[in-house]
C-alpha atoms as a PDB file:
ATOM      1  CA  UNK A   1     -53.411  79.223-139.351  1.00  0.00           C
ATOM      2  CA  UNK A   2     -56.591  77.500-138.075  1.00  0.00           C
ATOM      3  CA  UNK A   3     -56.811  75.230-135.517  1.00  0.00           C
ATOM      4  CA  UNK A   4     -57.992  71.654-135.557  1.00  0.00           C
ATOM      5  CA  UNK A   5     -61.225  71.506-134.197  1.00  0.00           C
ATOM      6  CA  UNK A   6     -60.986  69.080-130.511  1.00  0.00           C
ATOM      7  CA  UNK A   7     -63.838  67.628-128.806  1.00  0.00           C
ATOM      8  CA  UNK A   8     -65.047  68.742-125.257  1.00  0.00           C
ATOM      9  CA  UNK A   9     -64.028  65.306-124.119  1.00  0.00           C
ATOM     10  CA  UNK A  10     -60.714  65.378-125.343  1.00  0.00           C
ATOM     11  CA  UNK A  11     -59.930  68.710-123.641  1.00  0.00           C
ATOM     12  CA  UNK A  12     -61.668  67.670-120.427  1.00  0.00           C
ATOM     13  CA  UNK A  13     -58.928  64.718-120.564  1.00  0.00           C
ATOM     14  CA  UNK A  14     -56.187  67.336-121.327  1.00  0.00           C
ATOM     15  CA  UNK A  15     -53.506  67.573-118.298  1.00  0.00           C
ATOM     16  CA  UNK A  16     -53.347  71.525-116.998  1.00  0.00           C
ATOM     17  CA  UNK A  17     -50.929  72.905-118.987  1.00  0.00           C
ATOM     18  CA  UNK A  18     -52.130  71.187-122.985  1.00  0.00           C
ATOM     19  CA  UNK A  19     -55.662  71.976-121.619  1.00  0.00           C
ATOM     20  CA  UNK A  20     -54.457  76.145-121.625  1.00  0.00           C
ATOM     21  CA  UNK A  21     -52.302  75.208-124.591  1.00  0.00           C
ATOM     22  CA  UNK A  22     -55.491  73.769-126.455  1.00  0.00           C
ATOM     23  CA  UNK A  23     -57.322  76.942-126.069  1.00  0.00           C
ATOM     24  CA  UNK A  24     -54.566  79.456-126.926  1.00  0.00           C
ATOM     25  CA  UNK A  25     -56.191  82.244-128.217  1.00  0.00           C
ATOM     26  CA  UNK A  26     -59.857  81.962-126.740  1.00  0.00           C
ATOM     27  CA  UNK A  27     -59.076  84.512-124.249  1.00  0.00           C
ATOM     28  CA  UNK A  28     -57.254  87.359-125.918  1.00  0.00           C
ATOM     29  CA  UNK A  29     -53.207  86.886-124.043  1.00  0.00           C
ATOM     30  CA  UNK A  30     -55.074  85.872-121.048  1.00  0.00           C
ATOM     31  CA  UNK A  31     -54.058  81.975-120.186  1.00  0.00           C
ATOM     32  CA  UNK A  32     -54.655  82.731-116.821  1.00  0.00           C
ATOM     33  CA  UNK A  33     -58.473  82.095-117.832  1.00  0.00           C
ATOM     34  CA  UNK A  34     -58.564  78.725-118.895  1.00  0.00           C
ATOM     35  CA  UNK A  35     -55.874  77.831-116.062  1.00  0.00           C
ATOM     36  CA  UNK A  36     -58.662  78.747-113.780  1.00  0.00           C
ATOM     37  CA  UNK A  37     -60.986  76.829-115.339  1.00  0.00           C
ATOM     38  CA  UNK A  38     -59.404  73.352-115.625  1.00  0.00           C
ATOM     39  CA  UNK A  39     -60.587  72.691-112.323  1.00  0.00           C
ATOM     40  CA  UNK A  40     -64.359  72.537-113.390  1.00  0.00           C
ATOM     41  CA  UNK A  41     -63.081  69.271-115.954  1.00  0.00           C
ATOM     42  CA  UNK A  42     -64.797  67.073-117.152  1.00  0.00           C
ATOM     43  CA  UNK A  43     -67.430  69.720-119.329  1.00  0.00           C
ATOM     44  CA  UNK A  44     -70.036  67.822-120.678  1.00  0.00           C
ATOM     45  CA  UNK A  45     -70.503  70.080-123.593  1.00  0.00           C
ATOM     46  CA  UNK A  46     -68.949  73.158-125.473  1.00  0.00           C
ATOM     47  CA  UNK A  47     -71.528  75.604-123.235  1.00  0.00           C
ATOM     48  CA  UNK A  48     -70.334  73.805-120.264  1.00  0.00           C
ATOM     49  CA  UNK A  49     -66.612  74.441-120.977  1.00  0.00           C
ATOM     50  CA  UNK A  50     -67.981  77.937-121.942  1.00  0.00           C
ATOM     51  CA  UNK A  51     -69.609  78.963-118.745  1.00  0.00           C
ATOM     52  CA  UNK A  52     -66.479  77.469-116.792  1.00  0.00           C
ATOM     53  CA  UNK A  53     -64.258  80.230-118.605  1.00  0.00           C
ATOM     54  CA  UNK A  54     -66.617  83.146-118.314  1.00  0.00           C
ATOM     55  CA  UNK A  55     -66.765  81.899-114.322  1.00  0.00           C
ATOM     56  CA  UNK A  56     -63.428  82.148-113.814  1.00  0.00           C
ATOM     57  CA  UNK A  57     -63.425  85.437-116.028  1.00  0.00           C
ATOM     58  CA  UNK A  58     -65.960  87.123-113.986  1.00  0.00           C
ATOM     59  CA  UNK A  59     -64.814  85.658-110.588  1.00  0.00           C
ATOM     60  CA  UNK A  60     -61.220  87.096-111.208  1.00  0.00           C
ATOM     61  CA  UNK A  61     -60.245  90.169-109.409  1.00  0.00           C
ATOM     62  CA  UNK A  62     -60.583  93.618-110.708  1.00  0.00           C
ATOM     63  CA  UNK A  63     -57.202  94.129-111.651  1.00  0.00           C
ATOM     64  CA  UNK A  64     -57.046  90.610-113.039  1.00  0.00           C
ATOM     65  CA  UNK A  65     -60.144  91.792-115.067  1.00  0.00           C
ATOM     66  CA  UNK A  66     -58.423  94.951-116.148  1.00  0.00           C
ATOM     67  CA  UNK A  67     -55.596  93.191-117.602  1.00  0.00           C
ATOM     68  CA  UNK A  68     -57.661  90.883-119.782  1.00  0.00           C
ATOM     69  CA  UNK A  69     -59.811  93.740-121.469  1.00  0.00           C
ATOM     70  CA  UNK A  70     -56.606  96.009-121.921  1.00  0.00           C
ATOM     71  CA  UNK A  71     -55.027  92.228-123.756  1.00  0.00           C
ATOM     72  CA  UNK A  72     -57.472  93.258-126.528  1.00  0.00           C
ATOM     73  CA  UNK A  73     -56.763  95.295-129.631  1.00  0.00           C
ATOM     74  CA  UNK A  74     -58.033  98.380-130.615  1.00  0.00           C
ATOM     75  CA  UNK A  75     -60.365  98.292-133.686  1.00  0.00           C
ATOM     76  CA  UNK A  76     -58.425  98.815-136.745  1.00  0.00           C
ATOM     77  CA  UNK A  77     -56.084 100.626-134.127  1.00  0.00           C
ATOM     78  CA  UNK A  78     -52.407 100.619-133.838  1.00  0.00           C
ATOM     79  CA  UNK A  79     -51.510  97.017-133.556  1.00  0.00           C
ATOM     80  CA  UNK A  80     -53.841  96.227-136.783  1.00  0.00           C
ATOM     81  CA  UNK A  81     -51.685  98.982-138.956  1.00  0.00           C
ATOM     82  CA  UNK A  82     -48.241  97.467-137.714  1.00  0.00           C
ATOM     83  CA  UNK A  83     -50.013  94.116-138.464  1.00  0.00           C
ATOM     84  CA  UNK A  84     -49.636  93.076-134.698  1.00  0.00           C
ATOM     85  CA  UNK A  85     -53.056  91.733-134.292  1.00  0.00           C
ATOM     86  CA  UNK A  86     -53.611  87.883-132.977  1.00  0.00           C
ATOM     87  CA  UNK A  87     -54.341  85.218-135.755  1.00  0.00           C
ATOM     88  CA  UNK A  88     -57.952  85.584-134.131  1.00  0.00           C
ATOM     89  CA  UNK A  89     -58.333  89.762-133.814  1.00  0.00           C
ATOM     90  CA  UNK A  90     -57.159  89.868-137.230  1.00  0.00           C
ATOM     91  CA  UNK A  91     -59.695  87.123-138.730  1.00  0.00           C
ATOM     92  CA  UNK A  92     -62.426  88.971-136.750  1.00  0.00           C
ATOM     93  CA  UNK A  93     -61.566  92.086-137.739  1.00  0.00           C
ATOM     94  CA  UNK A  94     -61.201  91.127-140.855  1.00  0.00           C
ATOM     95  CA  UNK A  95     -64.377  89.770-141.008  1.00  0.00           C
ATOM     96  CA  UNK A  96     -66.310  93.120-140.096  1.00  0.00           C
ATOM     97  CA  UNK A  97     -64.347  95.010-142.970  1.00  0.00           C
ATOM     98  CA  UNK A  98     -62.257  96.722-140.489  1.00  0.00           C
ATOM     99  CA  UNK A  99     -59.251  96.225-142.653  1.00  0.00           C
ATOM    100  CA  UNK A 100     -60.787  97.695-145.502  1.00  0.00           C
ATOM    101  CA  UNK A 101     -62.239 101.248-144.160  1.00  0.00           C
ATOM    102  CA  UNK A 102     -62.264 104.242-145.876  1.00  0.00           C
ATOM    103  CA  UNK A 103     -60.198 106.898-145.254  1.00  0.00           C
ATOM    104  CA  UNK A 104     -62.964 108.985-143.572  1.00  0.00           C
ATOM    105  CA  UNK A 105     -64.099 105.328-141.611  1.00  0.00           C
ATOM    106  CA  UNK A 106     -60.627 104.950-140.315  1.00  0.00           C
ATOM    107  CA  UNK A 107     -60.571 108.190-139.086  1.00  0.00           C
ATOM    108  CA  UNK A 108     -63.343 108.497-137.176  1.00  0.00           C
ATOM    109  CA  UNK A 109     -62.311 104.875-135.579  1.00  0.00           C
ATOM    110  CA  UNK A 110     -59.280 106.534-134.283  1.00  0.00           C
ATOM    111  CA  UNK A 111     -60.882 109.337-132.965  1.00  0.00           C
ATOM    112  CA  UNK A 112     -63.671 107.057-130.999  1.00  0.00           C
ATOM    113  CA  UNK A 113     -60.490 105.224-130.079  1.00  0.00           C
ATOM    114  CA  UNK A 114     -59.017 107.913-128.709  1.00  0.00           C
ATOM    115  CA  UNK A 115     -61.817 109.260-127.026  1.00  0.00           C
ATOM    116  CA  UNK A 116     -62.930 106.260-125.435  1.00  0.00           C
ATOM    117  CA  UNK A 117     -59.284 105.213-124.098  1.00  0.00           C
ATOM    118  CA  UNK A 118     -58.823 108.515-122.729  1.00  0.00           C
ATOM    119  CA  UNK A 119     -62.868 108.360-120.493  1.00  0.00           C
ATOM    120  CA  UNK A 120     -62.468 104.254-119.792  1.00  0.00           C
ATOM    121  CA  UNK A 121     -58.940 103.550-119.543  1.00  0.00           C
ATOM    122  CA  UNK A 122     -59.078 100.535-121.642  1.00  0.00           C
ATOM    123  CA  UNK A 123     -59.952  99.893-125.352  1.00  0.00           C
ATOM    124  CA  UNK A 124     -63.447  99.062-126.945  1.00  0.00           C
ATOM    125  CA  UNK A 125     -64.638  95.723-127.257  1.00  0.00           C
ATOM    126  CA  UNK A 126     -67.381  94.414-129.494  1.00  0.00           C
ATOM    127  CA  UNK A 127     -67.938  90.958-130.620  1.00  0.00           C
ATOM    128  CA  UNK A 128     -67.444  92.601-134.540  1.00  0.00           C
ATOM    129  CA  UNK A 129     -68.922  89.132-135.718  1.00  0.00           C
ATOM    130  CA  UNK A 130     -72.142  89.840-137.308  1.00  0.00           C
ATOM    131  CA  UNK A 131     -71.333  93.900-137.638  1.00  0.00           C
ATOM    132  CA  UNK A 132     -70.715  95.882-140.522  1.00  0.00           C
ATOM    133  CA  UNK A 133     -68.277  98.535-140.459  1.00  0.00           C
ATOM    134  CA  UNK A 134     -71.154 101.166-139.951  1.00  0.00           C
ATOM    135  CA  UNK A 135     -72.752  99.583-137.048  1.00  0.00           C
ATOM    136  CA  UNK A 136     -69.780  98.979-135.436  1.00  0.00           C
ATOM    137  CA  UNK A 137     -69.007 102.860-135.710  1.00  0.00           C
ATOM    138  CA  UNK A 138     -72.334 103.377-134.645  1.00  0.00           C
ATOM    139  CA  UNK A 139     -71.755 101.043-131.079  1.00  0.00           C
ATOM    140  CA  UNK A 140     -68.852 102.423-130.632  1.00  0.00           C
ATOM    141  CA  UNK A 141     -70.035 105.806-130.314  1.00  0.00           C
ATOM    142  CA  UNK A 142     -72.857 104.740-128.060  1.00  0.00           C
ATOM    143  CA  UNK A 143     -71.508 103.142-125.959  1.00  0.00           C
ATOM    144  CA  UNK A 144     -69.245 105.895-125.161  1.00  0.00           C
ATOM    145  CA  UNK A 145     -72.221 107.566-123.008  1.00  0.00           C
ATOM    146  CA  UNK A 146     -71.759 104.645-120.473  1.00  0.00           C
ATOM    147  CA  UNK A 147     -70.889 105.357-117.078  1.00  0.00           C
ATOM    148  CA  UNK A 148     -66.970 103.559-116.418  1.00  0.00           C
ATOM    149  CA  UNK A 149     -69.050 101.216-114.591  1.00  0.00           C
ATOM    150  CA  UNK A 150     -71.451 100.004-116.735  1.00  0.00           C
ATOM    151  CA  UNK A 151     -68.717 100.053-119.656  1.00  0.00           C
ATOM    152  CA  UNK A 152     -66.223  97.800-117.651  1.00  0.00           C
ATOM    153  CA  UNK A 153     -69.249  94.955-117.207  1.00  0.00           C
ATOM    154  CA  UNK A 154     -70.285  95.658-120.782  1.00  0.00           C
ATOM    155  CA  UNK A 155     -65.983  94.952-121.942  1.00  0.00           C
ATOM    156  CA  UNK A 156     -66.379  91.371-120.182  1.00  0.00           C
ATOM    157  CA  UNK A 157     -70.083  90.563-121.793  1.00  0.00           C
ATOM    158  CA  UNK A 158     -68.625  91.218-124.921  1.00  0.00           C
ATOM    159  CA  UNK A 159     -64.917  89.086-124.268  1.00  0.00           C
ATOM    160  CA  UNK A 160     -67.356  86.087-122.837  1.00  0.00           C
ATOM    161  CA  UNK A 161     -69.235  86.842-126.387  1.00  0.00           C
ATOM    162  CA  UNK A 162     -65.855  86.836-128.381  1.00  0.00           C
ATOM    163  CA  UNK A 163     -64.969  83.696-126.512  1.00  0.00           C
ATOM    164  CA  UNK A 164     -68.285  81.669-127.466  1.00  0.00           C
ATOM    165  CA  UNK A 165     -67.740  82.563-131.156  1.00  0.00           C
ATOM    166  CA  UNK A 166     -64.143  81.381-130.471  1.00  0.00           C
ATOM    167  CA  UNK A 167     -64.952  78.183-129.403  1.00  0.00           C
ATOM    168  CA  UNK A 168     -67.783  77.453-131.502  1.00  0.00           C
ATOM    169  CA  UNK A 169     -65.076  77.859-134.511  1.00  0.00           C
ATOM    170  CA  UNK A 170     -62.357  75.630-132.334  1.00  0.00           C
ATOM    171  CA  UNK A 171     -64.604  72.748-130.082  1.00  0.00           C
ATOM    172  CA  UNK A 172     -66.967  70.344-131.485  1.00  0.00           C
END
Protein backbone atom coordinates (compact mmCIF):
# COMPACT_ATOMS: atom_id res chain seq x y z
CA UNK A 1 0.00 0.00 0.00
CA UNK A 2 1.51 3.43 -0.81
CA UNK A 3 2.34 5.89 1.43
CA UNK A 4 1.03 9.41 1.73
CA UNK A 5 3.43 11.63 0.43
CA UNK A 6 4.79 14.19 3.77
CA UNK A 7 6.60 17.30 3.38
CA UNK A 8 10.31 17.81 4.50
CA UNK A 9 8.94 20.22 7.04
CA UNK A 10 6.57 18.05 8.50
CA UNK A 11 9.14 15.29 9.09
CA UNK A 12 11.76 17.75 10.31
CA UNK A 13 8.91 18.55 13.05
CA UNK A 14 8.43 14.75 13.61
CA UNK A 15 9.54 13.67 17.35
CA UNK A 16 12.42 10.68 17.05
CA UNK A 17 10.56 7.81 16.98
CA UNK A 18 7.31 9.05 14.10
CA UNK A 19 10.33 10.68 12.30
CA UNK A 20 11.88 6.66 11.80
CA UNK A 21 8.26 5.59 11.65
CA UNK A 22 7.62 8.16 8.70
CA UNK A 23 10.35 6.73 6.68
CA UNK A 24 9.73 2.99 7.22
CA UNK A 25 10.94 1.41 4.37
CA UNK A 26 13.55 4.00 2.90
CA UNK A 27 16.31 2.02 4.24
CA UNK A 28 15.70 -1.62 3.50
CA UNK A 29 14.98 -3.14 7.66
CA UNK A 30 17.51 -0.67 8.65
CA UNK A 31 15.71 2.06 11.15
CA UNK A 32 18.82 2.47 12.69
CA UNK A 33 19.50 4.92 9.61
CA UNK A 34 17.06 7.46 9.93
CA UNK A 35 17.45 7.24 13.91
CA UNK A 36 20.86 8.54 13.18
CA UNK A 37 19.81 11.06 11.18
CA UNK A 38 17.12 12.90 13.19
CA UNK A 39 19.74 14.77 14.73
CA UNK A 40 20.60 16.80 11.49
CA UNK A 41 16.49 18.17 11.74
CA UNK A 42 15.28 20.66 10.48
CA UNK A 43 16.23 19.58 6.40
CA UNK A 44 15.48 22.29 4.33
CA UNK A 45 14.70 20.15 1.40
CA UNK A 46 14.18 16.43 0.26
CA UNK A 47 18.23 16.37 -0.84
CA UNK A 48 18.95 17.75 2.49
CA UNK A 49 17.05 15.00 4.39
CA UNK A 50 18.74 12.77 1.70
CA UNK A 51 22.34 13.51 2.34
CA UNK A 52 21.58 13.35 6.24
CA UNK A 53 20.64 9.52 5.71
CA UNK A 54 23.40 8.57 3.35
CA UNK A 55 25.76 10.46 6.24
CA UNK A 56 24.73 8.49 8.79
CA UNK A 57 24.78 5.40 6.30
CA UNK A 58 28.28 5.89 5.35
CA UNK A 59 29.50 7.11 8.82
CA UNK A 60 28.14 3.81 10.43
CA UNK A 61 30.56 1.17 11.30
CA UNK A 62 31.51 -1.67 9.12
CA UNK A 63 29.54 -4.18 10.67
CA UNK A 64 26.67 -1.73 11.00
CA UNK A 65 27.20 -1.34 7.16
CA UNK A 66 27.22 -5.06 6.64
CA UNK A 67 23.98 -5.54 8.20
CA UNK A 68 22.16 -2.97 6.10
CA UNK A 69 23.35 -4.39 2.61
CA UNK A 70 22.71 -8.11 3.80
CA UNK A 71 18.73 -6.34 4.89
CA UNK A 72 18.34 -6.35 1.08
CA UNK A 73 16.78 -9.01 -1.10
CA UNK A 74 18.20 -10.97 -3.60
CA UNK A 75 16.98 -10.21 -7.18
CA UNK A 76 14.12 -12.35 -8.00
CA UNK A 77 15.88 -14.58 -5.26
CA UNK A 78 14.41 -16.59 -2.54
CA UNK A 79 12.38 -14.15 -0.59
CA UNK A 80 10.69 -12.86 -4.04
CA UNK A 81 9.51 -16.72 -4.85
CA UNK A 82 8.08 -17.19 -1.19
CA UNK A 83 6.64 -13.66 -1.83
CA UNK A 84 8.70 -12.28 1.22
CA UNK A 85 9.87 -9.19 -0.45
CA UNK A 86 9.14 -5.53 1.25
CA UNK A 87 6.09 -3.55 -0.21
CA UNK A 88 9.11 -1.48 -1.76
CA UNK A 89 11.64 -4.55 -3.15
CA UNK A 90 8.65 -5.99 -4.59
CA UNK A 91 7.33 -2.67 -6.44
CA UNK A 92 10.96 -2.21 -7.62
CA UNK A 93 11.42 -5.39 -8.67
CA UNK A 94 8.49 -5.46 -10.14
CA UNK A 95 9.14 -2.62 -11.99
CA UNK A 96 12.39 -4.03 -13.80
CA UNK A 97 10.34 -7.23 -14.92
CA UNK A 98 12.07 -9.27 -12.41
CA UNK A 99 8.86 -11.01 -11.59
CA UNK A 100 8.23 -11.90 -14.97
CA UNK A 101 11.67 -13.66 -16.23
CA UNK A 102 11.94 -16.39 -18.32
CA UNK A 103 12.80 -19.56 -17.34
CA UNK A 104 16.35 -19.33 -18.81
CA UNK A 105 16.45 -15.36 -17.15
CA UNK A 106 15.62 -16.75 -13.80
CA UNK A 107 18.14 -19.13 -13.99
CA UNK A 108 20.95 -17.42 -14.76
CA UNK A 109 19.82 -14.78 -11.85
CA UNK A 110 20.22 -17.55 -9.45
CA UNK A 111 23.33 -18.62 -10.59
CA UNK A 112 24.89 -14.83 -10.50
CA UNK A 113 23.18 -14.96 -7.13
CA UNK A 114 24.87 -17.67 -6.08
CA UNK A 115 28.07 -16.83 -7.34
CA UNK A 116 28.22 -13.48 -6.11
CA UNK A 117 27.00 -14.42 -2.40
CA UNK A 118 29.46 -17.04 -2.24
CA UNK A 119 32.87 -14.19 -3.52
CA UNK A 120 31.12 -10.98 -1.48
CA UNK A 121 29.33 -12.35 1.33
CA UNK A 122 26.33 -10.28 0.83
CA UNK A 123 23.69 -10.03 -1.98
CA UNK A 124 23.71 -7.72 -5.16
CA UNK A 125 22.33 -4.44 -5.12
CA UNK A 126 21.28 -2.31 -8.05
CA UNK A 127 18.96 0.55 -8.06
CA UNK A 128 16.70 -1.84 -10.80
CA UNK A 129 14.76 1.53 -11.48
CA UNK A 130 15.43 2.45 -14.96
CA UNK A 131 16.87 -1.33 -15.91
CA UNK A 132 15.48 -3.85 -17.99
CA UNK A 133 15.76 -7.33 -17.12
CA UNK A 134 18.78 -7.72 -19.61
CA UNK A 135 20.83 -4.96 -18.31
CA UNK A 136 20.35 -5.82 -15.02
CA UNK A 137 21.76 -9.42 -15.91
CA UNK A 138 24.32 -7.75 -17.67
CA UNK A 139 25.48 -5.48 -14.21
CA UNK A 140 25.18 -8.13 -12.36
CA UNK A 141 27.67 -10.11 -14.04
CA UNK A 142 30.06 -7.21 -14.18
CA UNK A 143 30.17 -6.26 -11.37
CA UNK A 144 31.12 -9.57 -10.17
CA UNK A 145 34.90 -8.80 -11.35
CA UNK A 146 35.06 -6.20 -8.45
CA UNK A 147 37.51 -6.57 -5.87
CA UNK A 148 35.29 -7.20 -2.17
CA UNK A 149 36.39 -3.78 -1.67
CA UNK A 150 35.30 -1.90 -4.33
CA UNK A 151 31.94 -4.07 -4.36
CA UNK A 152 31.13 -3.26 -0.62
CA UNK A 153 31.40 0.81 -1.51
CA UNK A 154 29.61 0.10 -4.78
CA UNK A 155 26.44 -1.99 -2.34
CA UNK A 156 26.10 1.46 -0.33
CA UNK A 157 26.20 3.87 -3.67
CA UNK A 158 23.58 1.89 -4.91
CA UNK A 159 21.28 1.64 -1.25
CA UNK A 160 21.92 5.71 -1.05
CA UNK A 161 20.57 5.44 -4.89
CA UNK A 162 17.56 3.13 -3.86
CA UNK A 163 16.93 5.53 -1.03
CA UNK A 164 16.73 8.83 -3.29
CA UNK A 165 14.23 7.05 -5.60
CA UNK A 166 12.49 6.12 -2.30
CA UNK A 167 12.02 9.35 -1.14
CA UNK A 168 11.41 11.10 -4.23
CA UNK A 169 8.18 8.64 -4.45
CA UNK A 170 7.40 9.34 -0.45
CA UNK A 171 8.61 13.37 0.38
CA UNK A 172 7.45 16.34 -1.39
Amino acid sequence: MPCTPVSVAALSALEREAFVAALDGIFEHSPWVADAAWSARPFADRNDLLDALVTAMRSAPEALQLALIRAHPELAGRAAVRGELTVESRGEQAGAGLDTCTAEEFERLQQLNTRYIAKFGFPFILAVRGYDRAGIIERFAARLGNTPEAEFDEALTQIARIAALRLADRVI
